[in-house]
Every structure is written in structure tokens, then in C-alpha cells.
Protein backbone atom coordinates (compact mmCIF):
# COMPACT_ATOMS: atom_id res chain seq x y z
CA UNK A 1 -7.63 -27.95 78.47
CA UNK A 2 -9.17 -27.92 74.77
CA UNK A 3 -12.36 -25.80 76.57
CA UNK A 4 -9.93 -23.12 77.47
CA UNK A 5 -7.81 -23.50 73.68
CA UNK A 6 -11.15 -23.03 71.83
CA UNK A 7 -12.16 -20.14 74.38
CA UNK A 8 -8.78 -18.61 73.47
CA UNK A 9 -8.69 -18.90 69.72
CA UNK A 10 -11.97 -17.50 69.56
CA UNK A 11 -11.34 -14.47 71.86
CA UNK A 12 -8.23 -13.91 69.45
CA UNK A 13 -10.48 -14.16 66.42
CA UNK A 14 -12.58 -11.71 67.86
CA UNK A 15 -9.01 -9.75 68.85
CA UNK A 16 -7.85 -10.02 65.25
CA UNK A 17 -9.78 -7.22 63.61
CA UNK A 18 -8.45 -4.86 65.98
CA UNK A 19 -4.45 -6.22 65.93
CA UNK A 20 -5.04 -5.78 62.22
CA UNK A 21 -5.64 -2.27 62.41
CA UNK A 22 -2.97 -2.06 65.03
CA UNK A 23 -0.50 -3.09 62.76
CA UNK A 24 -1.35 -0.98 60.21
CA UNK A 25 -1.71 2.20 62.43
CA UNK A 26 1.83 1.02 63.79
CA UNK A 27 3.70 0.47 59.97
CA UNK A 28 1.75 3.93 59.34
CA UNK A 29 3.45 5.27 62.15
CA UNK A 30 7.03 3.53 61.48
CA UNK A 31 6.75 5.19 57.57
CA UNK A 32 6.04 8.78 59.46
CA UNK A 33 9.20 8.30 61.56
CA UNK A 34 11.37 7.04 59.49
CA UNK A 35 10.79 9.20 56.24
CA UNK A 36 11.24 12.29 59.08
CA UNK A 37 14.15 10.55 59.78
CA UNK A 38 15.83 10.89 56.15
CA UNK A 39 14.68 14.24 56.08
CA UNK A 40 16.47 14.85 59.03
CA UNK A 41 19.39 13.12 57.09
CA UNK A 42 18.92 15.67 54.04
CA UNK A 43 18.59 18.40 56.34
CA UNK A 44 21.60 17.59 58.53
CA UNK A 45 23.97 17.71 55.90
């Protein structure tokens, strides 16, 4: 049981770099759509 914990917190150490650059591609992405999303707003009206 603590073999296969320590085998998973270090494959999610190893994981981490790459979620942290998926959350910042993915808060890049949710900036993109949602300032498109006022503009649509301005644009709209």
C-alpha cells in the first residue's frame, strides 16, 4: 500500500511540470474566450 502511494506521488511529481503548463495554456485559453466573448457583447449591441 505505501509502495504504490510513494510510486504515485512521485509519478505526479514528475506529472506536475506538465499540469502546470496545462493550466496555464488552459487560463490562456479561458482569457482568449472570454475577452472574445465581451467583444461579442460590444459588438452585439
Amino acid at each position: 500500500m505505501a509502495k504504490k502511494f510513494r510510486e504515485k506521488t512521485q509519478k505526479n511529481f514528475f506529472e506536475s511540470e506538465t499540469f502546470f503548463e496545462n493550466r496555464l495554456s488552459i487560463r490562456s485559453e479561458w482569457q482568449k474566450t472570454s475577452s472574445e466573448k465581451k467583444l461579442k457583447k460590444i459588438f452585439l449591441k
